[in-house]
PDB file of N, CA and C in Angstrom:
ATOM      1  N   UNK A   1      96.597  99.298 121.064  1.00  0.00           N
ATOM      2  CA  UNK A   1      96.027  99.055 119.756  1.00  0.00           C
ATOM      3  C   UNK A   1      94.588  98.574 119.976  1.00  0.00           C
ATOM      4  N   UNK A   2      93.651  99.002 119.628  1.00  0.00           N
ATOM      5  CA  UNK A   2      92.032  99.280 119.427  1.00  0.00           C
ATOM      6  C   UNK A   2      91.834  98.576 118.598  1.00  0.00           C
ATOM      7  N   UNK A   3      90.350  97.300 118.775  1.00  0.00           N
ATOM      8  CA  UNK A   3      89.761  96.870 117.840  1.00  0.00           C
ATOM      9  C   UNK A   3      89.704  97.779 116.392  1.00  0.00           C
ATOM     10  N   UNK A   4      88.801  98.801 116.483  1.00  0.00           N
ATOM     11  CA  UNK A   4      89.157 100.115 115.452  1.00  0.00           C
ATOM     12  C   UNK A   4      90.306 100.432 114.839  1.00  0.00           C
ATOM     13  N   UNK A   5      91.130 100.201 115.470  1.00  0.00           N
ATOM     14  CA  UNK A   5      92.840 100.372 114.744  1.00  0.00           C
ATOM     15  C   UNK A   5      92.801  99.008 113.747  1.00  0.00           C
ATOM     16  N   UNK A   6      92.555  97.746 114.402  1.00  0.00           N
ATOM     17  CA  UNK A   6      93.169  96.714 113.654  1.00  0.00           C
ATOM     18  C   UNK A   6      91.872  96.722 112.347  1.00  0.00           C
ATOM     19  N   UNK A   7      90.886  96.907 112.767  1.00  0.00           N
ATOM     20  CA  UNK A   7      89.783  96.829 111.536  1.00  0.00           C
ATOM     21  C   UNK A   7      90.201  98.096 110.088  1.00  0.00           C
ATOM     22  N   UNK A   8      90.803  98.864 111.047  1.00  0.00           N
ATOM     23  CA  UNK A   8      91.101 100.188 110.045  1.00  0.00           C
ATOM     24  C   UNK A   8      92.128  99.718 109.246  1.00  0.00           C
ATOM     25  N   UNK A   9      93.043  98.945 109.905  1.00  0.00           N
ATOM     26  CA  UNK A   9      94.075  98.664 109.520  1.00  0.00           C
ATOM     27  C   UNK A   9      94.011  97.643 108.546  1.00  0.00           C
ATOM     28  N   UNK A  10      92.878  96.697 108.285  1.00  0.00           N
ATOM     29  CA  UNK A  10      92.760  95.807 107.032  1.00  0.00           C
ATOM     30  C   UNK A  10      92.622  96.292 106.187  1.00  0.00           C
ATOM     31  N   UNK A  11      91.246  96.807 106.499  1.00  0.00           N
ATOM     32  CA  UNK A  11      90.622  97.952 105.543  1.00  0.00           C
ATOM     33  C   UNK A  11      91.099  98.932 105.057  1.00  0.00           C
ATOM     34  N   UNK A  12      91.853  99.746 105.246  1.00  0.00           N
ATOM     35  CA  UNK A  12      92.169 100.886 105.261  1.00  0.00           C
ATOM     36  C   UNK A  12      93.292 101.391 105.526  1.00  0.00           C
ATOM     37  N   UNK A  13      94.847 100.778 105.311  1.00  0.00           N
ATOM     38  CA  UNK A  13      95.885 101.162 106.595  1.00  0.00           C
ATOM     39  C   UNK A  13      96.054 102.397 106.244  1.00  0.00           C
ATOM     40  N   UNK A  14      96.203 103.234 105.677  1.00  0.00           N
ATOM     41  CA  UNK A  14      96.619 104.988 105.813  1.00  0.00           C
ATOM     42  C   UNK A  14      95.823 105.586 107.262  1.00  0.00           C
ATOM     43  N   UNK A  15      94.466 105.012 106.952  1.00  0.00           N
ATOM     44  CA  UNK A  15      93.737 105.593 107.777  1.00  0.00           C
ATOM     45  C   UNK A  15      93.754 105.109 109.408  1.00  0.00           C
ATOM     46  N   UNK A  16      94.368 104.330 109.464  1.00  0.00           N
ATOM     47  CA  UNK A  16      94.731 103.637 110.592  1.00  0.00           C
ATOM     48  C   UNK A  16      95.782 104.322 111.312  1.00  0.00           C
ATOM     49  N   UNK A  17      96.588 104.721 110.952  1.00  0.00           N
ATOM     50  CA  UNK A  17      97.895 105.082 111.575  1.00  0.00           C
ATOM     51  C   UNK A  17      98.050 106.912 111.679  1.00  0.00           C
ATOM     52  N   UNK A  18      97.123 107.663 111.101  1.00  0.00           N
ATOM     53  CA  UNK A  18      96.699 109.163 111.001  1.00  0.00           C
ATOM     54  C   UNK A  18      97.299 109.699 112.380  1.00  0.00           C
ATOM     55  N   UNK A  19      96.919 108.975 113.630  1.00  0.00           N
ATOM     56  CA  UNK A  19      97.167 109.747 114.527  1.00  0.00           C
ATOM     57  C   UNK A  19      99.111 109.408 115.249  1.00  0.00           C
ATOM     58  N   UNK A  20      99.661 108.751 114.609  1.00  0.00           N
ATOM     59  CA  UNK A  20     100.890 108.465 114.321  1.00  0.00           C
ATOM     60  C   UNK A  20     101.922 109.399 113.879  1.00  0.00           C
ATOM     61  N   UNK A  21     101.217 110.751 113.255  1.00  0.00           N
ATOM     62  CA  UNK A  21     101.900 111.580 112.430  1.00  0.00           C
ATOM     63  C   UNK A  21     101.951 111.302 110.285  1.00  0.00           C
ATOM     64  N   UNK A  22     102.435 112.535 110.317  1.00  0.00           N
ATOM     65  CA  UNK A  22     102.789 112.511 108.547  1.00  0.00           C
ATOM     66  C   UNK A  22     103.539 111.481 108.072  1.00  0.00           C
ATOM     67  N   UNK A  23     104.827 111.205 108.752  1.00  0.00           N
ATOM     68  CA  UNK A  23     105.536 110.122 108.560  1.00  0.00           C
ATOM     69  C   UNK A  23     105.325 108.674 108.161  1.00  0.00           C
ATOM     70  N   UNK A  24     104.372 108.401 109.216  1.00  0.00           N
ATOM     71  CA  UNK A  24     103.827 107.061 109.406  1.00  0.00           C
ATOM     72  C   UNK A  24     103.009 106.632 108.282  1.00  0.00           C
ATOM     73  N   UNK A  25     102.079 108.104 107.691  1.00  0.00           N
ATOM     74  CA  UNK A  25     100.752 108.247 106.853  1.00  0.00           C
ATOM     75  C   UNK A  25     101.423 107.604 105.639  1.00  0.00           C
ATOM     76  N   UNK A  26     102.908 108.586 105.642  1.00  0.00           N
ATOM     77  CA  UNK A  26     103.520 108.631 103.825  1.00  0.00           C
ATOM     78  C   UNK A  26     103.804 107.259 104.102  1.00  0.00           C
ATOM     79  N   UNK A  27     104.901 106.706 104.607  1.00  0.00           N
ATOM     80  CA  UNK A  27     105.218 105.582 104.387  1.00  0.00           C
ATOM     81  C   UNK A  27     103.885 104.109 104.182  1.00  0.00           C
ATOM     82  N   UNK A  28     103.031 103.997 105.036  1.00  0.00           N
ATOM     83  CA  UNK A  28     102.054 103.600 105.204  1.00  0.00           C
ATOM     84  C   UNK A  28     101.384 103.538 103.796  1.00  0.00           C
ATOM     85  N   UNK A  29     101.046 104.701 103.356  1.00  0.00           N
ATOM     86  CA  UNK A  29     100.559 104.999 101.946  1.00  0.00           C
ATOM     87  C   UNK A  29     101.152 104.532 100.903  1.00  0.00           C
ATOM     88  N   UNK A  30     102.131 104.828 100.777  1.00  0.00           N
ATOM     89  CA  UNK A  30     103.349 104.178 100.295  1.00  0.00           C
ATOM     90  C   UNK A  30     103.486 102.600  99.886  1.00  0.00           C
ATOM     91  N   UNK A  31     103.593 101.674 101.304  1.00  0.00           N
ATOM     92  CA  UNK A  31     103.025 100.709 101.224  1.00  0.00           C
ATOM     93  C   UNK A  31     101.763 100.194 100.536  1.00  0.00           C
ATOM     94  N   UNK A  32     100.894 100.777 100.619  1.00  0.00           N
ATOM     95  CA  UNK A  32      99.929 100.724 100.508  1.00  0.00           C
ATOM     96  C   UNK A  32      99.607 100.764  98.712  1.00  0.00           C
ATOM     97  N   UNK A  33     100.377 101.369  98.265  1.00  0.00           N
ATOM     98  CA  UNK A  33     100.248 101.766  96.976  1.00  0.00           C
ATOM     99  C   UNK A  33     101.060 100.558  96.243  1.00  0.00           C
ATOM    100  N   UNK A  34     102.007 100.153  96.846  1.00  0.00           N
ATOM    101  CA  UNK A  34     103.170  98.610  96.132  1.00  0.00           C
ATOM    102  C   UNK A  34     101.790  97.539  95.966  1.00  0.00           C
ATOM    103  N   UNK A  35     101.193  97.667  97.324  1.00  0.00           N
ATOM    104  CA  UNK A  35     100.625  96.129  97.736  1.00  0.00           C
ATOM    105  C   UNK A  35      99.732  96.545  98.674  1.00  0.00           C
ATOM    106  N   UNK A  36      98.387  95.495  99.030  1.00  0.00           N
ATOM    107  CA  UNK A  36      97.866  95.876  99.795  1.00  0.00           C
ATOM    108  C   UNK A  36      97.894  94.770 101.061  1.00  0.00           C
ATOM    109  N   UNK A  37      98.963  94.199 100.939  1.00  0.00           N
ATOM    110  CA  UNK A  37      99.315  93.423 102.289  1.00  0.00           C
ATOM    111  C   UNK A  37     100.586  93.687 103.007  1.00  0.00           C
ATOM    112  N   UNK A  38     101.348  94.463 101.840  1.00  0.00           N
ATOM    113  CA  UNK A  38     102.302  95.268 103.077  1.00  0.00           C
ATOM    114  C   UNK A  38     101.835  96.466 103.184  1.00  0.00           C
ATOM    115  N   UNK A  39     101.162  97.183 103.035  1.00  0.00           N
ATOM    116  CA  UNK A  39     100.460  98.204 104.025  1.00  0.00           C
ATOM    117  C   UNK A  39      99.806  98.026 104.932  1.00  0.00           C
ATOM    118  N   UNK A  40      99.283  96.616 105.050  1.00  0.00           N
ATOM    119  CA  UNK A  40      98.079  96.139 106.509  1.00  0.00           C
ATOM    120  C   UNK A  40      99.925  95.712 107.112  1.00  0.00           C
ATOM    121  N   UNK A  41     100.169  94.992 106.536  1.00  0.00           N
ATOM    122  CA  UNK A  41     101.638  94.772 107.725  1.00  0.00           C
ATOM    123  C   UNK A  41     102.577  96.177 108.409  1.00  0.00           C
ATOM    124  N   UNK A  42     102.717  97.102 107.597  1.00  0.00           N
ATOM    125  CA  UNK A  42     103.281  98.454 107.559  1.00  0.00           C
ATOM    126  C   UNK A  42     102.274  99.048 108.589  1.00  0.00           C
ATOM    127  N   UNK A  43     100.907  98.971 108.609  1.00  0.00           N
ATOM    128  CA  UNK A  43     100.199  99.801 109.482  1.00  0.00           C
ATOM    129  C   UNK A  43     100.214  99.293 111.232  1.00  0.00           C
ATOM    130  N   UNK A  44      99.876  97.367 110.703  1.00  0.00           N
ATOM    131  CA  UNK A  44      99.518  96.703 111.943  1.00  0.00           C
ATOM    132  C   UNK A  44     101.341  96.770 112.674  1.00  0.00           C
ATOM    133  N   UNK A  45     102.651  96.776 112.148  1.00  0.00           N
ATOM    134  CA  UNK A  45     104.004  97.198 112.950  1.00  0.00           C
ATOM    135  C   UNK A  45     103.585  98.458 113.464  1.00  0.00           C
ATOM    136  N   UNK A  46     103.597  99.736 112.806  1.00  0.00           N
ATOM    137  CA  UNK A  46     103.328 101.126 113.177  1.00  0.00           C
ATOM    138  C   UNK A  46     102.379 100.923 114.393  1.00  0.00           C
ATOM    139  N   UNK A  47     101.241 100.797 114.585  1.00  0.00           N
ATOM    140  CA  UNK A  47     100.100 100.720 115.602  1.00  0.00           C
ATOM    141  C   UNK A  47     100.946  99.606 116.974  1.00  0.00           C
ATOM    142  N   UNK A  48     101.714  98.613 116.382  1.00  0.00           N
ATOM    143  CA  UNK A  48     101.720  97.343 117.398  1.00  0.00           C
ATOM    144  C   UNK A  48     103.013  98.402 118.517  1.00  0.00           C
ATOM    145  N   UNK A  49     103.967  98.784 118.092  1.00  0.00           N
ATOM    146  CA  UNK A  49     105.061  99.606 118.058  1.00  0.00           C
ATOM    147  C   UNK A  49     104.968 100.642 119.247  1.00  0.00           C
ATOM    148  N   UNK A  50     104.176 101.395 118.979  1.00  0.00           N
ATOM    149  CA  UNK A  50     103.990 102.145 120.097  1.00  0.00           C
ATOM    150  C   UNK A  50     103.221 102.176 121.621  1.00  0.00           C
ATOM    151  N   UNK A  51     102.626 100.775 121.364  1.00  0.00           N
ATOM    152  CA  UNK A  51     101.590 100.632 122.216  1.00  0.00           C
ATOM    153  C   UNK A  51     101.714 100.068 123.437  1.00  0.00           C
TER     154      UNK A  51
END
């Protein structure tokens, strides 16, 4: 996980997690659309997860 990931990931989580796949994007987005602090949490698990 990349400075760039976690900054994307405040800012921005859809865009954070892109290279994750479609999956990650929808749900992420998803999140993102309820609230905008469970999508930084939804993105920063997704990113922490694989790394």
């Amino acid at each position: 996980m990349s400075c760039l990931q976690v900054l994307l990931a405040i800012i921005f989580p859809p865009l954070a997690v892109i290279d994750r796949g479609c999956g990650s994007v929808t749900i992420v987005l998803l999140l993102t659309l309820l609230g905008w602090v469970p999508g930084v949490i939804g993105a920063l698990i997704i990113l922490n997860k694989n790394s």
